[in-house]
N, C-alpha and C. Protein backbone atom coordinates (compact mmCIF):
# COMPACT_ATOMS: atom_id res chain seq x y z
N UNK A 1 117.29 94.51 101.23
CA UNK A 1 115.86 94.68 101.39
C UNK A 1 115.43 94.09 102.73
N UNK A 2 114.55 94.66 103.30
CA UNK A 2 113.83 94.05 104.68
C UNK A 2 112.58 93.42 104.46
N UNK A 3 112.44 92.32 105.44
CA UNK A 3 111.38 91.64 105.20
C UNK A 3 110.06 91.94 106.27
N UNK A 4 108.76 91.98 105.86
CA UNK A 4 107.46 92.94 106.56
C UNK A 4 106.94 91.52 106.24
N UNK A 5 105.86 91.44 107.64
CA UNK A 5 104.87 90.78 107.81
C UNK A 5 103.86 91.26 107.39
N UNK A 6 102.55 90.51 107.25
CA UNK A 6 101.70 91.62 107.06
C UNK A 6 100.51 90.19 107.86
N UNK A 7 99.54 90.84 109.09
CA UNK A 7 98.80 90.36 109.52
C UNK A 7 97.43 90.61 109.72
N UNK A 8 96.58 89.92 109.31
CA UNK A 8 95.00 90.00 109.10
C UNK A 8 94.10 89.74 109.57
N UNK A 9 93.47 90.15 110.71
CA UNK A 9 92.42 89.90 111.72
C UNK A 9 90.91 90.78 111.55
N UNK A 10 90.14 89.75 111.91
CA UNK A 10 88.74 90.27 111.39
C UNK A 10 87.76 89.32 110.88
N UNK A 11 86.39 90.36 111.20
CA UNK A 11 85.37 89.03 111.01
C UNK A 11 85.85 87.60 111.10
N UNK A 12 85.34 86.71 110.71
CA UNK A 12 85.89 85.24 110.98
C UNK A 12 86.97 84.44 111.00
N UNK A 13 88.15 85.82 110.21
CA UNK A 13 89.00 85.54 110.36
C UNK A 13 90.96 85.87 110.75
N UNK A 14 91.45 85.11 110.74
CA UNK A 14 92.88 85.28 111.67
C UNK A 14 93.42 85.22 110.73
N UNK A 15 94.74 85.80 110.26
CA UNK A 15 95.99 85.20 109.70
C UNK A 15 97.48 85.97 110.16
N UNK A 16 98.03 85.41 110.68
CA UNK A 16 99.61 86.00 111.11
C UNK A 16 100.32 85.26 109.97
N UNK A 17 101.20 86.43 109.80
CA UNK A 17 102.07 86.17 108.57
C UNK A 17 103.46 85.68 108.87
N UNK A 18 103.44 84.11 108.93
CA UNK A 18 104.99 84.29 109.11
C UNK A 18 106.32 83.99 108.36
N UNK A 19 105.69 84.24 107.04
CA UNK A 19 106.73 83.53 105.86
C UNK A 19 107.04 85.55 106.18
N UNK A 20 106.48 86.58 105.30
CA UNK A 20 107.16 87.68 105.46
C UNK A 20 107.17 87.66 103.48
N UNK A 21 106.84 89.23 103.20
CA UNK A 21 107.86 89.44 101.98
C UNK A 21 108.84 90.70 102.20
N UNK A 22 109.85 90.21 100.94
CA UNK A 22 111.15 91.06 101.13
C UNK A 22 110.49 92.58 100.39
N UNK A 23 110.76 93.43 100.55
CA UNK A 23 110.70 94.86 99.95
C UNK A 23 111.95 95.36 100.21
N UNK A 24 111.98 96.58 98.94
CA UNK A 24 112.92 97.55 99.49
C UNK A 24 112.83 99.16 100.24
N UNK A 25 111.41 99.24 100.35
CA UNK A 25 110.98 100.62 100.52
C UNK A 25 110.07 100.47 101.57
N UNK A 26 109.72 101.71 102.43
CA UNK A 26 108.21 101.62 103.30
C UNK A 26 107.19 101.97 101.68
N UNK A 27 107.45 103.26 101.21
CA UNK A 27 106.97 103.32 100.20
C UNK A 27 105.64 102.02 99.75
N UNK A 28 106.82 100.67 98.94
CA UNK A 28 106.09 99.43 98.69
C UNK A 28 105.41 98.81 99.91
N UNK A 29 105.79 98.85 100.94
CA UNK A 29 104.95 98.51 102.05
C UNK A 29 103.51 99.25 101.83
N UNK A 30 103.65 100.39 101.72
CA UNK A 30 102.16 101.26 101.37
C UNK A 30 101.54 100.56 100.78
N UNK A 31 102.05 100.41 99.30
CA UNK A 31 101.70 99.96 98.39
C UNK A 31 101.17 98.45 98.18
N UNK A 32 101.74 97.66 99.29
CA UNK A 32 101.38 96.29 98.84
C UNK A 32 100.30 96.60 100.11
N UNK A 33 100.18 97.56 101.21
CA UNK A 33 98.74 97.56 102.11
C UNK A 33 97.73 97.48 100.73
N UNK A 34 97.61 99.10 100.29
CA UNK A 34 96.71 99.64 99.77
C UNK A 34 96.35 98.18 98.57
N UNK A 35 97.02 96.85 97.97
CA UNK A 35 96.36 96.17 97.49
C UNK A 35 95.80 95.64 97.94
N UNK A 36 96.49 95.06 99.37
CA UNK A 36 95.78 93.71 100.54
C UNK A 36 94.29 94.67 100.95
N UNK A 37 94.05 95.63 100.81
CA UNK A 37 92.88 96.10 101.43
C UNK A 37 91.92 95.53 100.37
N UNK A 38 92.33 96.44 99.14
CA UNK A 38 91.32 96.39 97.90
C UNK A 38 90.81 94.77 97.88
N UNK A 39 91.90 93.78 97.64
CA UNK A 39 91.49 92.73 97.99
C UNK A 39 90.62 91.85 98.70
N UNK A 40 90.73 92.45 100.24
CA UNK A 40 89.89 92.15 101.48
C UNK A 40 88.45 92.69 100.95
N UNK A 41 88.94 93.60 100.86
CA UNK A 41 86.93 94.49 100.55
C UNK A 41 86.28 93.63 99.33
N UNK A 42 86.95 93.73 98.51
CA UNK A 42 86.49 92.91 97.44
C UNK A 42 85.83 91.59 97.43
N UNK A 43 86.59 90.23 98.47
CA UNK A 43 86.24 89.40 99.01
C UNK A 43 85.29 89.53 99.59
N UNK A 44 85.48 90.45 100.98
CA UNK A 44 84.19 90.93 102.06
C UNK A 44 82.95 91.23 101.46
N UNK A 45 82.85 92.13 100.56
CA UNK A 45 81.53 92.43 99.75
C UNK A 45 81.12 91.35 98.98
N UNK A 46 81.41 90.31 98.15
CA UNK A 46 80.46 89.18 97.87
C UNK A 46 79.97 88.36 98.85
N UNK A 47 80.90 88.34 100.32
CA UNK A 47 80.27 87.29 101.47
C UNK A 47 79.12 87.61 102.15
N UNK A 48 79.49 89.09 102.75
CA UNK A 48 78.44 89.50 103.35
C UNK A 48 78.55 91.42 103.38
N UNK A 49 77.15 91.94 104.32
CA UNK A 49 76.96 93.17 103.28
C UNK A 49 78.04 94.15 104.67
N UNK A 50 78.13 93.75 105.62
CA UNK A 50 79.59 94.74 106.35
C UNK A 50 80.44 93.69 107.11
N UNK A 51 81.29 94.00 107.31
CA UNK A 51 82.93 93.54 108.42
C UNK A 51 83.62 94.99 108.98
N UNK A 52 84.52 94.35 109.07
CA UNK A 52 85.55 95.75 109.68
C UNK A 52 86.91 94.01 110.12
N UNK A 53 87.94 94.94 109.64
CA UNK A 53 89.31 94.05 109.04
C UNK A 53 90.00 95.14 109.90
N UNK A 54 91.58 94.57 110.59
CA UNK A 54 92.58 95.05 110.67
C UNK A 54 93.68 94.40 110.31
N UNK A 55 94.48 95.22 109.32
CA UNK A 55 96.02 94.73 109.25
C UNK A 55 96.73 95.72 109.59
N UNK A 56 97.92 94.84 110.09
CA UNK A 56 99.26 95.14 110.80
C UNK A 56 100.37 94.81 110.30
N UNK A 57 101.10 95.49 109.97
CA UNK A 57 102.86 95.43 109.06
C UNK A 57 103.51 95.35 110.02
N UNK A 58 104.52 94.22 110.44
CA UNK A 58 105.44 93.95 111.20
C UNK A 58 107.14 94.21 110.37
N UNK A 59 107.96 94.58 111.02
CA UNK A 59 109.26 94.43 110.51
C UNK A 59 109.57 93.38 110.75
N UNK A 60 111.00 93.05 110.94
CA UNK A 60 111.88 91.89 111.47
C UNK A 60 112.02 92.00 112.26
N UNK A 61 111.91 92.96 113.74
CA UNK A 61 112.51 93.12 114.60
C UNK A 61 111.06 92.37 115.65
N UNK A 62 109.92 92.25 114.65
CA UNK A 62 108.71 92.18 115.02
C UNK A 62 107.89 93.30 115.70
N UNK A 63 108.44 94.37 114.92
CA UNK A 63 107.99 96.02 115.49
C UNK A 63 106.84 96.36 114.84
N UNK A 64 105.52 96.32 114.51
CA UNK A 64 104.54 96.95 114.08
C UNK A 64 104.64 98.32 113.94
N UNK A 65 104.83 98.63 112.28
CA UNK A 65 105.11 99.87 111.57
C UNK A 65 104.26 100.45 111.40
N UNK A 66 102.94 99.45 110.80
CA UNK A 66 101.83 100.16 110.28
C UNK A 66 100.66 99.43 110.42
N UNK A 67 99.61 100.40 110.91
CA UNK A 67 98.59 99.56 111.23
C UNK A 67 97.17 100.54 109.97
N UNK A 68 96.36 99.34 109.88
CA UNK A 68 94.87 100.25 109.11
C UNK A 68 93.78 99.66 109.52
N UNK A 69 93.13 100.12 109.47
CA UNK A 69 91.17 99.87 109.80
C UNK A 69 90.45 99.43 108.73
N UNK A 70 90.07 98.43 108.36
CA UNK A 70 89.34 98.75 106.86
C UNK A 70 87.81 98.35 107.37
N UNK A 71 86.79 99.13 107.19
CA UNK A 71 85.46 98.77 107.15
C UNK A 71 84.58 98.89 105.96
N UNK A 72 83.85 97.49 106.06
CA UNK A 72 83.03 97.27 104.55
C UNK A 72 81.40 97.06 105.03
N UNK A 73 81.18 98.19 104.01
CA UNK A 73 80.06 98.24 104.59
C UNK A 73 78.87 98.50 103.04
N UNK A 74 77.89 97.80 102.85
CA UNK A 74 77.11 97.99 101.64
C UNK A 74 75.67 98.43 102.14
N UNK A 75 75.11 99.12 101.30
CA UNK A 75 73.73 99.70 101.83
C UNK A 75 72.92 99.84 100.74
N UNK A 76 71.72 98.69 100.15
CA UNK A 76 71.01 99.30 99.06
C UNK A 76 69.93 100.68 98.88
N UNK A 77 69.93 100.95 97.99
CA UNK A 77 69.42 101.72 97.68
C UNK A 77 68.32 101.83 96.78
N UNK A 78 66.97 102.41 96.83
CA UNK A 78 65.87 102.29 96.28
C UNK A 78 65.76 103.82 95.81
């Protein structure tokens, strides 16, 4: 299995990943994005009502595989 970084920049905050988890697939790489997002937004929306987040999947080689945009954005409605 190979080990992926996964790094988190945005609004107030930084995080470079350098412990890494092991996977065996890009597949689960997808898969563990598509939670770290849900997560982020989830957080983001009780703090405040928009951000905009980027994470970045590093390999081992420190090659950035995959990158995403996430923007949170809330708007009430009357």
């Amino acid at each position: 299995m190979a080990i992926y970084f996964f790094d988190v920049t945005g609004g107030d905050k930084s995080c470079r990943d350098d412990i890494g988890v092991s996977l065996p697939s890009f597949d689960d790489v997808r898969r563990r994005v598509g939670e770290m997002i849900a997560d982020i937004a989830t957080e983001e929306f009780a703090e405040r009502p928009s951000s905009h987040f980027h994470l970045s999947v590093r390999d081992e080689a420190d090659f950035v595989i995959f990158d995403a945009d996430i923007a949170c954005r809330t708007t009430l409605r009357n």
